[in-house]
Protein backbone atom coordinates (compact mmCIF):
# COMPACT_ATOMS: atom_id res chain seq x y z
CA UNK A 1 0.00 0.00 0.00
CA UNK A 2 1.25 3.37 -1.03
CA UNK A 3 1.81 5.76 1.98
CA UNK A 4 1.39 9.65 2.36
CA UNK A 5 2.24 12.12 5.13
CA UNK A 6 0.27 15.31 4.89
CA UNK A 7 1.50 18.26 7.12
CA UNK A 8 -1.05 20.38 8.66
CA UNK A 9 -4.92 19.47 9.87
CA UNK A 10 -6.65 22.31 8.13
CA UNK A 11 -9.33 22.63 5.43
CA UNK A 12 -6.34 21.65 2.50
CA UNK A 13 -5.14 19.10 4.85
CA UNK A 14 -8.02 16.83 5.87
CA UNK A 15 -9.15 17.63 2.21
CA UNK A 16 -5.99 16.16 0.88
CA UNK A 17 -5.89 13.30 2.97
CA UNK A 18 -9.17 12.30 2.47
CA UNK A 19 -8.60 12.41 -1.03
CA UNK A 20 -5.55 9.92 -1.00
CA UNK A 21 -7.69 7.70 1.30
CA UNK A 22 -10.29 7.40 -0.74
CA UNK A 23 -7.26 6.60 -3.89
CA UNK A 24 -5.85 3.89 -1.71
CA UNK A 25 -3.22 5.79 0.07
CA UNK A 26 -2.46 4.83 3.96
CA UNK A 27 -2.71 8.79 5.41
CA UNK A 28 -0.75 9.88 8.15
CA UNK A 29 -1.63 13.42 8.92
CA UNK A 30 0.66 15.53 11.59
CA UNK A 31 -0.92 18.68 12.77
CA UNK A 32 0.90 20.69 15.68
CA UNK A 33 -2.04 21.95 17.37
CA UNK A 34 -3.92 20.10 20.10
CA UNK A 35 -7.43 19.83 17.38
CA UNK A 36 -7.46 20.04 13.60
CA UNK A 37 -9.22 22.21 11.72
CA UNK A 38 -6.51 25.34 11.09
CA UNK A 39 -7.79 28.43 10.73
CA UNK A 40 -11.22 27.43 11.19
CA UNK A 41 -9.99 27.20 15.07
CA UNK A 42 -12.03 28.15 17.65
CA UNK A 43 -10.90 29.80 21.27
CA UNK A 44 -13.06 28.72 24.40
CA UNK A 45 -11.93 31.10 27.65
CA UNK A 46 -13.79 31.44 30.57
CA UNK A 47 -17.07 29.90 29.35
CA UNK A 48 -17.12 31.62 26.06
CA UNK A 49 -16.72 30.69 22.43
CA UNK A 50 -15.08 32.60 19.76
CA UNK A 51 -14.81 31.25 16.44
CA UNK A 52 -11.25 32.19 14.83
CA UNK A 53 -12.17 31.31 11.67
CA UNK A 54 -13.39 32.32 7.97
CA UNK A 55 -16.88 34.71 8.87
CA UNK A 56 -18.24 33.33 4.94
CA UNK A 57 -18.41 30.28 3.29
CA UNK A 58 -16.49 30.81 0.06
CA UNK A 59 -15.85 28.69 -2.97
CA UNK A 60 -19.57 26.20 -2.70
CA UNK A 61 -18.67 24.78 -6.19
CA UNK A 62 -15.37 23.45 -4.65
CA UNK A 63 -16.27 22.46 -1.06
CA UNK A 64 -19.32 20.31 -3.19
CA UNK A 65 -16.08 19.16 -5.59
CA UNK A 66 -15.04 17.85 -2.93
CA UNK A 67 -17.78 15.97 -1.38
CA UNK A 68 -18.73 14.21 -4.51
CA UNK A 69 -14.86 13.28 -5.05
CA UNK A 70 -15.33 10.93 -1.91
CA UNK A 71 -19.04 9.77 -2.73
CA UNK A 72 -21.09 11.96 -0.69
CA UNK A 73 -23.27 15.08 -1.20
CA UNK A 74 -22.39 18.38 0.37
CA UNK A 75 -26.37 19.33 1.06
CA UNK A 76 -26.33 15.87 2.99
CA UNK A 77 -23.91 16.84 5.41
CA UNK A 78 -24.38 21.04 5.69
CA UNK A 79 -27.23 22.96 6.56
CA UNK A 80 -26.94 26.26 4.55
CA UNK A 81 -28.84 28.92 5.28
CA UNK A 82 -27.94 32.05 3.28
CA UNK A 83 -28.01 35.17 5.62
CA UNK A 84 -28.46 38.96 4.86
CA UNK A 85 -26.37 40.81 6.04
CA UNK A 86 -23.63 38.70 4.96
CA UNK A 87 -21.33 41.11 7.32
CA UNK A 88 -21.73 44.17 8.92
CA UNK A 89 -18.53 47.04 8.67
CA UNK A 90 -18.39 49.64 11.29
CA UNK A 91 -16.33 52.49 11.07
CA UNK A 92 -14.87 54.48 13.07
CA UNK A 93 -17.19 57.55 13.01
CA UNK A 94 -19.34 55.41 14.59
CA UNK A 95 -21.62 54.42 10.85
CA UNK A 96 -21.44 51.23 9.59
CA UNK A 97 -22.29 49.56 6.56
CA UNK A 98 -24.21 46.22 5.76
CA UNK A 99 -22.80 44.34 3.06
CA UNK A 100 -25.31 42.05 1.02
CA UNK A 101 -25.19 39.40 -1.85
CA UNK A 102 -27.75 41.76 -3.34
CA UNK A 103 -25.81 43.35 -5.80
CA UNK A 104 -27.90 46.01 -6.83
CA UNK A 105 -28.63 46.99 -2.92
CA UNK A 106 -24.63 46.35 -2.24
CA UNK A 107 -24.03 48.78 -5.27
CA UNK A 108 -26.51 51.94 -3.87
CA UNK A 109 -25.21 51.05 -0.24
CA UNK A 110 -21.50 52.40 -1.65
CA UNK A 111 -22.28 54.81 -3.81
CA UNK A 112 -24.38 56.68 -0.83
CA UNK A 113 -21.09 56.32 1.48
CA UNK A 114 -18.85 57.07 -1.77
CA UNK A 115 -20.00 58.41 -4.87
CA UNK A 116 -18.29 56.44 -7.86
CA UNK A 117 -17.58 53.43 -5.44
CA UNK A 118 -19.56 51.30 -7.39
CA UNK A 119 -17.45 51.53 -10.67
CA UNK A 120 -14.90 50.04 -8.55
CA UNK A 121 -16.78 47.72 -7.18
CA UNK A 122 -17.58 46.35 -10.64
CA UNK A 123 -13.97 46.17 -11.58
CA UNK A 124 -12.87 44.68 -8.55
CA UNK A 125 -15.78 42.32 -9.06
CA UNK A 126 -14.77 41.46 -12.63
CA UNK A 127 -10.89 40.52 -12.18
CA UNK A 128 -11.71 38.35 -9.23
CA UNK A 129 -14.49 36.35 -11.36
CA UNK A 130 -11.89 35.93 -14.67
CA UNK A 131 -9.17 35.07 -12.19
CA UNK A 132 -10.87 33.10 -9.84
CA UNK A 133 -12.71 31.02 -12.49
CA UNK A 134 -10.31 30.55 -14.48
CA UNK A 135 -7.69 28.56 -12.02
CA UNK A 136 -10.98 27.22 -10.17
CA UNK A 137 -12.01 25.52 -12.92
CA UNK A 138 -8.34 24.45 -14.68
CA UNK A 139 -8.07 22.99 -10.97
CA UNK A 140 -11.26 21.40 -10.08
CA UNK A 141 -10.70 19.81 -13.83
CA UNK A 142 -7.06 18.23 -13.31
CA UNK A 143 -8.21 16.96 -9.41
CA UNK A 144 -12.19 16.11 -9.65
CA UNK A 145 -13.26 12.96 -10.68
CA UNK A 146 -16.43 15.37 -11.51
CA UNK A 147 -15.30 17.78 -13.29
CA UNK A 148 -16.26 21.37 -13.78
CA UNK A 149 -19.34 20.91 -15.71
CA UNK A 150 -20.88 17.63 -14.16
CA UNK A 151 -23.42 20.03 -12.49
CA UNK A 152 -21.72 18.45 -8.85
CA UNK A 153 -23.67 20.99 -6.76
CA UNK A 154 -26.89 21.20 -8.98
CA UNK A 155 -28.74 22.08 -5.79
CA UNK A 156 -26.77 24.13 -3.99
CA UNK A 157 -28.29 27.20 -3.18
CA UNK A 158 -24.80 29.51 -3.45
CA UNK A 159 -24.00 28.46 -6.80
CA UNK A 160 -24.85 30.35 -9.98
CA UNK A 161 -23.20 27.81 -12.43
């Protein structure tokens, strides 16, 4: 049996390993904190809970890659509930701003803190789709036994593709 030692317990870790599992691969994983899961950590201190990781769930079409690499569904395992606000900025004049997957909304939000704001919102919007896409999907091709247009995350409600 072919062996693999993956360093590191987070998301690309545990993804990785699972990965060469599921190819055949005996997986030793070595991970220097006391719990895996990297910077999706979480600090409990006097009976509180603070999560130290990501605030939004990024990438669906690749987390659902994922899943269906190893013979499962993402929906079967994940509960997502989109939310609105996504995130909440304050500043420090004491105003804050509510940021929204509505685009249009998102778009009128900026322009009444910055006039023009939304021009650069579009641009900024634009180069990370071409960029993002393009390696996302020259990746998910050469490591998914799905590939990028199996339709792996038909149902998922975060996906536009």
């Amino acid at each position: 049996m072919k062996r693999a030692v993956i360093i590191g317990a987070g998301v690309a870790g545990v993804t990785s390993a699972a990965r060469l599992a599921k190819a055949g691969y005996r997986v030793t994983v070595l991970e220097k904190q006391p719990t895996p899961g990297g910077r999706l950590a979480a600090l409990r201190r006097d009976g509180f809970h603070f999560d130290m990781g990501p605030s939004l769930f990024l990438m669906p079409p690749t987390f659902a890659a994922t899943y269906a690499d190893l013979g499962e569904r993402m929906e079967d395992h994940l509960d997502l509930i989109r939310i609105d606000p996504t995130y909440r900025v304050h500043f420090h004049d004491g105003t804050s701003l509510d940021l929204t997957g509505d685009l249009a909304t998102l778009t009128e939000r900026l322009e009444a803190i910055e006039p023009g704001a939304a021009i650069g919102l579009t641009d900024f919007l634009a180069g990370g789709r071409a960029a993002t896409t393009s390696r996302w999907a020259t990746s998910w091709a050469a490591t998914s036994t799905t590939g990028p247009s199996s339709g792996a995350c038909p149902t998922c409600p975060f996906c536009s593709s």
